[in-house]
C-alpha atoms as a PDB file:
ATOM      1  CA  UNK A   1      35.562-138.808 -24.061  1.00  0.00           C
ATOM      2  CA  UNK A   2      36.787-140.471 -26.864  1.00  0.00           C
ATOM      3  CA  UNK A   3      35.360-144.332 -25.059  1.00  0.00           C
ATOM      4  CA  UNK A   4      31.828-142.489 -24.173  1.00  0.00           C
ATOM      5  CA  UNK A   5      31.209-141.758 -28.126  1.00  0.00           C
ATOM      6  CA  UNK A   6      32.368-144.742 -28.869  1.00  0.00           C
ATOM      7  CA  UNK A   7      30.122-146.234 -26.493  1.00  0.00           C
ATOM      8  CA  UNK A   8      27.060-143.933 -27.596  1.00  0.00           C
ATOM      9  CA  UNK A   9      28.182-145.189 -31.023  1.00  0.00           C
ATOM     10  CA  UNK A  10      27.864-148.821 -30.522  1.00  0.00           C
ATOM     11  CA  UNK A  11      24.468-148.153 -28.808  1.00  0.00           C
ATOM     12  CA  UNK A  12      22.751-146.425 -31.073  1.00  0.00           C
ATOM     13  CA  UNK A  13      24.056-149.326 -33.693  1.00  0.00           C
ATOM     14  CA  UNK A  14      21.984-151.839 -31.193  1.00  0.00           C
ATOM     15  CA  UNK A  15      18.904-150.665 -31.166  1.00  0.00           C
ATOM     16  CA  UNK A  16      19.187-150.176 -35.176  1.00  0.00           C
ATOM     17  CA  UNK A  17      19.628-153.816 -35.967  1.00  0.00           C
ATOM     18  CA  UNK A  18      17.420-154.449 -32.993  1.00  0.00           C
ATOM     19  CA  UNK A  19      14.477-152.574 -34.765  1.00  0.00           C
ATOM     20  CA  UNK A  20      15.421-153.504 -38.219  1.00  0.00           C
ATOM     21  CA  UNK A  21      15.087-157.330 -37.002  1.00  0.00           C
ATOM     22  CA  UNK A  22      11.959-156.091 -35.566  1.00  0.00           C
ATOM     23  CA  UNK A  23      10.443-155.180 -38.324  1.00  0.00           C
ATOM     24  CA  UNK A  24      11.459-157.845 -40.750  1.00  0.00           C
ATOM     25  CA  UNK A  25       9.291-160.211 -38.591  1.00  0.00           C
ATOM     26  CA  UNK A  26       6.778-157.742 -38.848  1.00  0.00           C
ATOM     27  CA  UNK A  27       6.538-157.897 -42.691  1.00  0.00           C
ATOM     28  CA  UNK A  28       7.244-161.717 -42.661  1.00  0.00           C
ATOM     29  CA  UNK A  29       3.837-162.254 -40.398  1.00  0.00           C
ATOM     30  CA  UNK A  30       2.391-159.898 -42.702  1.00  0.00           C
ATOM     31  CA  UNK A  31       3.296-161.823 -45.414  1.00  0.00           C
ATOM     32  CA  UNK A  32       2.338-164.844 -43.850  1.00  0.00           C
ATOM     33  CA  UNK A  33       0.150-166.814 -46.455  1.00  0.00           C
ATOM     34  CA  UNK A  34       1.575-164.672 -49.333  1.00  0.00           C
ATOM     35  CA  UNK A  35       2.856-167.257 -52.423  1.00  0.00           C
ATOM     36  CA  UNK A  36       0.872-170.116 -51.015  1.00  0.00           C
ATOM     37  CA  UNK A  37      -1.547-171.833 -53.111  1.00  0.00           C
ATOM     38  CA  UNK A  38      -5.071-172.328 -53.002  1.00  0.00           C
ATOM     39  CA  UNK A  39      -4.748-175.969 -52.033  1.00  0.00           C
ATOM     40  CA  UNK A  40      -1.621-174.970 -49.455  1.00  0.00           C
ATOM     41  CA  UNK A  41      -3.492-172.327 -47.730  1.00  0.00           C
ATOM     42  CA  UNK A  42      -6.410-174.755 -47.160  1.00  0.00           C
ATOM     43  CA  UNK A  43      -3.680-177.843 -46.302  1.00  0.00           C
ATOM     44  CA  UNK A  44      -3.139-175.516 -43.748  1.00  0.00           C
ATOM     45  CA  UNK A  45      -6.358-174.438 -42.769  1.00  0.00           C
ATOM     46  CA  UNK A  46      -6.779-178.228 -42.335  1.00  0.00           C
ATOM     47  CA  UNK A  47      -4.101-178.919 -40.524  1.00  0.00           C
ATOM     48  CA  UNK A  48      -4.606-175.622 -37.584  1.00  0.00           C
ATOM     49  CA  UNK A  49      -8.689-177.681 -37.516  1.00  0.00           C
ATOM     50  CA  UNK A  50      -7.500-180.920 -37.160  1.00  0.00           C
ATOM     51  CA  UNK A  51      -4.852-180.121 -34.195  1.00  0.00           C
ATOM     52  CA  UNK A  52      -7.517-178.188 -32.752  1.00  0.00           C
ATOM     53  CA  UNK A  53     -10.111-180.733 -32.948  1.00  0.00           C
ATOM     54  CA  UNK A  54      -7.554-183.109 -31.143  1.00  0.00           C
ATOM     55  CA  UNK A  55      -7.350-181.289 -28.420  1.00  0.00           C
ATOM     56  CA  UNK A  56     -10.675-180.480 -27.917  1.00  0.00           C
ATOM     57  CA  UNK A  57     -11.003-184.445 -27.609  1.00  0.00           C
ATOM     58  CA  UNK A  58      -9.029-184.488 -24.467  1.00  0.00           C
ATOM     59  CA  UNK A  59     -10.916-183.176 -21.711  1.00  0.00           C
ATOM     60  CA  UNK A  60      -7.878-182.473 -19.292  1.00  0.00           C
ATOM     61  CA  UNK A  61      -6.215-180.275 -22.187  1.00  0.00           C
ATOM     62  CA  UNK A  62      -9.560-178.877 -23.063  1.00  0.00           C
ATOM     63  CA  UNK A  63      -9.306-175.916 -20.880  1.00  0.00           C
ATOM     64  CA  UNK A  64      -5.352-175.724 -21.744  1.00  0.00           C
ATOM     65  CA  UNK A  65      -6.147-174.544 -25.514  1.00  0.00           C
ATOM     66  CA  UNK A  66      -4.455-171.012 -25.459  1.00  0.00           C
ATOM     67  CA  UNK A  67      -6.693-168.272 -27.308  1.00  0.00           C
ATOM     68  CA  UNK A  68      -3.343-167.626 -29.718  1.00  0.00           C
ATOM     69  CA  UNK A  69      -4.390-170.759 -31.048  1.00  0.00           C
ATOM     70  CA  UNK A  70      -7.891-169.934 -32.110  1.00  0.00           C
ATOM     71  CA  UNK A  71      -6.073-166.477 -33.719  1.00  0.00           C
ATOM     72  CA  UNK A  72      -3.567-168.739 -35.558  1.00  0.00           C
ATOM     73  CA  UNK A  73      -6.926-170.553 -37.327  1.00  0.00           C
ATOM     74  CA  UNK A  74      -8.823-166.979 -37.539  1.00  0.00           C
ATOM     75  CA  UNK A  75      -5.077-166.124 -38.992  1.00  0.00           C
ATOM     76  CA  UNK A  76      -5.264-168.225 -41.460  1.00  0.00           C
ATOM     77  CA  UNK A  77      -8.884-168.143 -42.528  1.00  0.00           C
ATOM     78  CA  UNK A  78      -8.592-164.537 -43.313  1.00  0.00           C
ATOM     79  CA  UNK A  79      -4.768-165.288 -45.569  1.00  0.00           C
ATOM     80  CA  UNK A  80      -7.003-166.981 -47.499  1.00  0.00           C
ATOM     81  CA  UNK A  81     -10.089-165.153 -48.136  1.00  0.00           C
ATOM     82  CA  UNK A  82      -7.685-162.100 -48.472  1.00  0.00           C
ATOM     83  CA  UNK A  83      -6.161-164.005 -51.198  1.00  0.00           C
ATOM     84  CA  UNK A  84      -8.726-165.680 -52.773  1.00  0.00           C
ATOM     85  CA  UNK A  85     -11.942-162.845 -52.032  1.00  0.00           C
ATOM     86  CA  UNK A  86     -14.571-164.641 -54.448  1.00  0.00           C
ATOM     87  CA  UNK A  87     -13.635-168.378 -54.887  1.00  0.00           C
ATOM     88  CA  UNK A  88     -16.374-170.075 -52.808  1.00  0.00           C
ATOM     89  CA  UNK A  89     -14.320-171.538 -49.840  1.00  0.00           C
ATOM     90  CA  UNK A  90     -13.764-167.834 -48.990  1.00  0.00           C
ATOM     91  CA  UNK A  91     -17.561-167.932 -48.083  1.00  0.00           C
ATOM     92  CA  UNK A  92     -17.131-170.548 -45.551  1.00  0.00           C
ATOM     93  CA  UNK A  93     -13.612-169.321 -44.572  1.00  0.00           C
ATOM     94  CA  UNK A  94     -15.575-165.848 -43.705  1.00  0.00           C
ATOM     95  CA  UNK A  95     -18.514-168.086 -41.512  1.00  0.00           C
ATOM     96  CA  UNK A  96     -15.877-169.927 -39.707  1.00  0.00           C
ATOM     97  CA  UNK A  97     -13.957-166.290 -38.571  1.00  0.00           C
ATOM     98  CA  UNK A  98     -17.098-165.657 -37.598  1.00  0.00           C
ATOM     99  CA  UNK A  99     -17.451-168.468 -35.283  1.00  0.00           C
ATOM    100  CA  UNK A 100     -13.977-168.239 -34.112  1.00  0.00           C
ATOM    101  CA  UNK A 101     -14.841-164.545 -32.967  1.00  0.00           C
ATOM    102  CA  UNK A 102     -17.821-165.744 -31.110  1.00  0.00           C
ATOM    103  CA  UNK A 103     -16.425-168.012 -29.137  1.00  0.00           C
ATOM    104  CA  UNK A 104     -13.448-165.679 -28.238  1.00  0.00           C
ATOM    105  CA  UNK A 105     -16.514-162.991 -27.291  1.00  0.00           C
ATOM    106  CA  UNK A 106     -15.046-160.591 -29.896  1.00  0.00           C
ATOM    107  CA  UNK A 107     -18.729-159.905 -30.656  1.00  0.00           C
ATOM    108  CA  UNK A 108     -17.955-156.772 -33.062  1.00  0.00           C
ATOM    109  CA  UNK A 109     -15.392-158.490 -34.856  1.00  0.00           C
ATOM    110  CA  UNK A 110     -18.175-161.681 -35.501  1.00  0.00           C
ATOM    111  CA  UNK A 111     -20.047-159.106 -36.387  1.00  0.00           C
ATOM    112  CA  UNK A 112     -18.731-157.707 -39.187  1.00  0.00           C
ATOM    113  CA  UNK A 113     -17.207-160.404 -40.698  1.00  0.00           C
ATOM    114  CA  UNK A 114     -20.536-162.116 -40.081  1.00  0.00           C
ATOM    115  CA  UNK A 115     -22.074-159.010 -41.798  1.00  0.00           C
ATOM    116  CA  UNK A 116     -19.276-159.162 -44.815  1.00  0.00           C
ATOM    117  CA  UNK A 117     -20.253-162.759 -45.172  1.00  0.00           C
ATOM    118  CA  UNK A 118     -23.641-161.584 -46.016  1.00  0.00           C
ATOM    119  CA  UNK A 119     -22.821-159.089 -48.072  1.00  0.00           C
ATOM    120  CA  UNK A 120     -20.327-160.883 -50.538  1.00  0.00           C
ATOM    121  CA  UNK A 121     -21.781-164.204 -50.243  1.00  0.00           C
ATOM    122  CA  UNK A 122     -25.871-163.876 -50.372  1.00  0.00           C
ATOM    123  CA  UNK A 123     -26.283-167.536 -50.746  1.00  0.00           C
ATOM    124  CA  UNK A 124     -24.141-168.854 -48.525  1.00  0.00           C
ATOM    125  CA  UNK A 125     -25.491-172.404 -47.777  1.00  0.00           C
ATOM    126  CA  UNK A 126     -25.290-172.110 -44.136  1.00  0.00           C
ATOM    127  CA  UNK A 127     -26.824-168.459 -44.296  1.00  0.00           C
ATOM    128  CA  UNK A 128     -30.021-169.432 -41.473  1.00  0.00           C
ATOM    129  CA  UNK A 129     -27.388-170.303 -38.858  1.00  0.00           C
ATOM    130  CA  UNK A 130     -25.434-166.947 -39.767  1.00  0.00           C
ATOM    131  CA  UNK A 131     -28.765-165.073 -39.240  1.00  0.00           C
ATOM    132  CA  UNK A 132     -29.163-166.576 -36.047  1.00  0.00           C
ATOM    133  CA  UNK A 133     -26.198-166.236 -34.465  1.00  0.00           C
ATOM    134  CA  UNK A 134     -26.004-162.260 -35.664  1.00  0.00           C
ATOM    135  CA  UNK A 135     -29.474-161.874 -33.876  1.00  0.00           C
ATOM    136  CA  UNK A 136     -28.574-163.750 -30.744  1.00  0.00           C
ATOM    137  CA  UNK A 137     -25.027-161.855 -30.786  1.00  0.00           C
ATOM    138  CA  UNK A 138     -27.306-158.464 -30.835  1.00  0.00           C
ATOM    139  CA  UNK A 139     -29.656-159.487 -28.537  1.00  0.00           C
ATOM    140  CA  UNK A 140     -27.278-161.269 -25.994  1.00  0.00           C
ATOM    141  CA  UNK A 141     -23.672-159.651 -26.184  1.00  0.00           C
ATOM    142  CA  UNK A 142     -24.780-156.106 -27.526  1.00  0.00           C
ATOM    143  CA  UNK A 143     -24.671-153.475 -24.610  1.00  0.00           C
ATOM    144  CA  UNK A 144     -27.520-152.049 -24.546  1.00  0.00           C
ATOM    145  CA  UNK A 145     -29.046-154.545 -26.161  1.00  0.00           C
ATOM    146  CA  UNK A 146     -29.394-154.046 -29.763  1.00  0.00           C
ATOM    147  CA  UNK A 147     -33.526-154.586 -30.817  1.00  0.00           C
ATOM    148  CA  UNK A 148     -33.172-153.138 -34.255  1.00  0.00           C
ATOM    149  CA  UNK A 149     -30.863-155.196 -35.657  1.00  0.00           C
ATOM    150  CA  UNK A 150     -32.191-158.472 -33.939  1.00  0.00           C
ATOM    151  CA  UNK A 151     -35.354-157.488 -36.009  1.00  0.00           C
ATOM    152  CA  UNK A 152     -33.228-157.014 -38.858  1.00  0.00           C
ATOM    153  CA  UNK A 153     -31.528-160.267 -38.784  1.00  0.00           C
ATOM    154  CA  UNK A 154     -34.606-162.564 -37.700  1.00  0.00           C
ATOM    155  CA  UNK A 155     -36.672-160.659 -40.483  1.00  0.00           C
ATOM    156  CA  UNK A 156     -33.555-161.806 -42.705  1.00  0.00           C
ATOM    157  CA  UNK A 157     -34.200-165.115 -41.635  1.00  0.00           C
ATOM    158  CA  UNK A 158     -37.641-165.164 -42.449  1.00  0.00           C
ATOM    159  CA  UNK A 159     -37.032-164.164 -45.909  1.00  0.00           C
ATOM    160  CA  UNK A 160     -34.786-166.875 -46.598  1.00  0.00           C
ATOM    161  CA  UNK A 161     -36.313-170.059 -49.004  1.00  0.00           C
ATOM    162  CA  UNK A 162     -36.052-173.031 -47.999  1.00  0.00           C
ATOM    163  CA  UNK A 163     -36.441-172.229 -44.033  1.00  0.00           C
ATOM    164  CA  UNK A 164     -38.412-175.322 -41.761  1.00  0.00           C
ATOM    165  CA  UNK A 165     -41.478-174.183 -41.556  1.00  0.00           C
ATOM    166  CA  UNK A 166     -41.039-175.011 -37.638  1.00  0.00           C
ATOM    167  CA  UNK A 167     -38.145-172.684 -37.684  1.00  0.00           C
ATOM    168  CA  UNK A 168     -40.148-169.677 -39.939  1.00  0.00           C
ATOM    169  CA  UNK A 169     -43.140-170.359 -36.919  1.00  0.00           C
ATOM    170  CA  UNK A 170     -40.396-169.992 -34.111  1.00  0.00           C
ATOM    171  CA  UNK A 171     -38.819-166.714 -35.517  1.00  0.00           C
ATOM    172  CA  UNK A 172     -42.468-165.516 -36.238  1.00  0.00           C
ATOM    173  CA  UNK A 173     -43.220-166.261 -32.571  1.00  0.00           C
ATOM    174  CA  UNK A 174     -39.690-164.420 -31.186  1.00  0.00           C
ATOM    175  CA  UNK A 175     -40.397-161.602 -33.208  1.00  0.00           C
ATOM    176  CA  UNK A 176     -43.469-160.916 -31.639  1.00  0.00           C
ATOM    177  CA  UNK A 177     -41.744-160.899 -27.950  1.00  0.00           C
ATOM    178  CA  UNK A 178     -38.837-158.986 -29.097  1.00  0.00           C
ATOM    179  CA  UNK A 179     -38.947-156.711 -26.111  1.00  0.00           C
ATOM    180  CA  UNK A 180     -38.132-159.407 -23.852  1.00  0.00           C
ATOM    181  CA  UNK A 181     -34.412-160.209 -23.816  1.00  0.00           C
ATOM    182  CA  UNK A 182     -33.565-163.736 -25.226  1.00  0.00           C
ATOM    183  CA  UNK A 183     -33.342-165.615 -21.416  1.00  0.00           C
ATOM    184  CA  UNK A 184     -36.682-163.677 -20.811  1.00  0.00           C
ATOM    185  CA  UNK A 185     -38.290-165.541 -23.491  1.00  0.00           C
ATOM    186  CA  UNK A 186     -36.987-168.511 -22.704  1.00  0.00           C
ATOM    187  CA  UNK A 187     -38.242-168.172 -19.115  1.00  0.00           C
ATOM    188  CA  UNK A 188     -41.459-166.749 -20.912  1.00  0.00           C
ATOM    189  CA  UNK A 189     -41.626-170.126 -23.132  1.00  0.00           C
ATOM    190  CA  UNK A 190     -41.172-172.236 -20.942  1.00  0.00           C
ATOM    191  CA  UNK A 191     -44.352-170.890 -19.081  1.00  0.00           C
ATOM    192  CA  UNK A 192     -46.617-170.721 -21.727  1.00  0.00           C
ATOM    193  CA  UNK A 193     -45.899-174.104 -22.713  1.00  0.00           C
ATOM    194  CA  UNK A 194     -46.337-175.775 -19.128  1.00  0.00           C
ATOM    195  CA  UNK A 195     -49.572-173.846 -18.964  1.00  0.00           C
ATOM    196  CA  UNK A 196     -50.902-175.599 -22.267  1.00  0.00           C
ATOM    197  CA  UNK A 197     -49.757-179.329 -21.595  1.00  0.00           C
END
């Protein structure tokens, strides 16, 4: 009797420092980026791109690139913007994210931060190619397929200064076919323009 409660004892003691160790690595990855420094958080940044970039470069380890790779960088974009909210790199930090997300077809997460982007950073330099992507996310990815809000983010786009004015007649010209998905307009395009050459 006396063994068993020991037993029980030195069980239950286990899974204690089992789940306290647990959940100190929780808070440390929750703290990851905490106490860093502008210029270390974007040393970092730098670093997660560069390695990244290298092995994008290599065609055979291409396709090897695990996705916990691209959440490391998304990681440590967001340590910083959570850190640093309003200093400018934040703005690109939040339009990188955004990319990340795409290409990992977390469309809703793109989304938003794509949409926070907006919202916190109205100028944002890069703020056509933003619009685009949201509308092509909406009118691609979104199931059903989201017309509203590719109006809203092509009507965005027309509002911006500074726009090509062969971009402003392009988005003028989708707008007007917005019922037709985006392949159906290309398939439409492609048409129209054979039949006028």
């Amino acid at each position: 009797m006396i063994n068993k409660v020991l037993f029980l004892f030195a069980l239950l003691l286990l899974f204690s420092s089992c789940k306290n160790g647990a959940s100190e690595k929780e808070d440390a990855l929750k703290n990851k980026g905490v106490g860093l420094s502008r210029n270390e958080l974007k040393a970092s940044i730098k670093q997660m791109e560069d390695s990244i970039t290298g092995l994008l470069q290599n065609k055979d380890r291409k396709k090897l690139i695990p996705s916990l790779t691209y959440i490391e960088l998304i990681n440590r974009l967001k340590s910083y913007y959570q850190r640093f909210p309003n200093d400018p790199y934040s703005s690109q930090c939040l339009f990188d994210i955004h990319i990340q997300y795409s290409s990992l077809n977390a469309n809703e997460l793109a989304i938003a931060y794509g949409d926070t982007l907006l919202s916190k950073f109205p100028n944002f330099p890069n703020s056509d190619l933003l619009l685009e992507s949201l509308a092509t996310t909406y009118d691609i990815y979104i199931v059903p397929r989201d017309t509203t809000n590719v109006r809203k983010y092509y009507t965005l786009l027309l509002n911006l200064k500074g726009i090509s004015s062969q971009k402003r007649k392009d988005t003028q010209e989708r707008l007007k076919h917005i019922e037709l998905g985006l392949f159906d307009y290309i398939t439409y395009q492609s048409k129209h323009q054979a039949k006028n050459k």
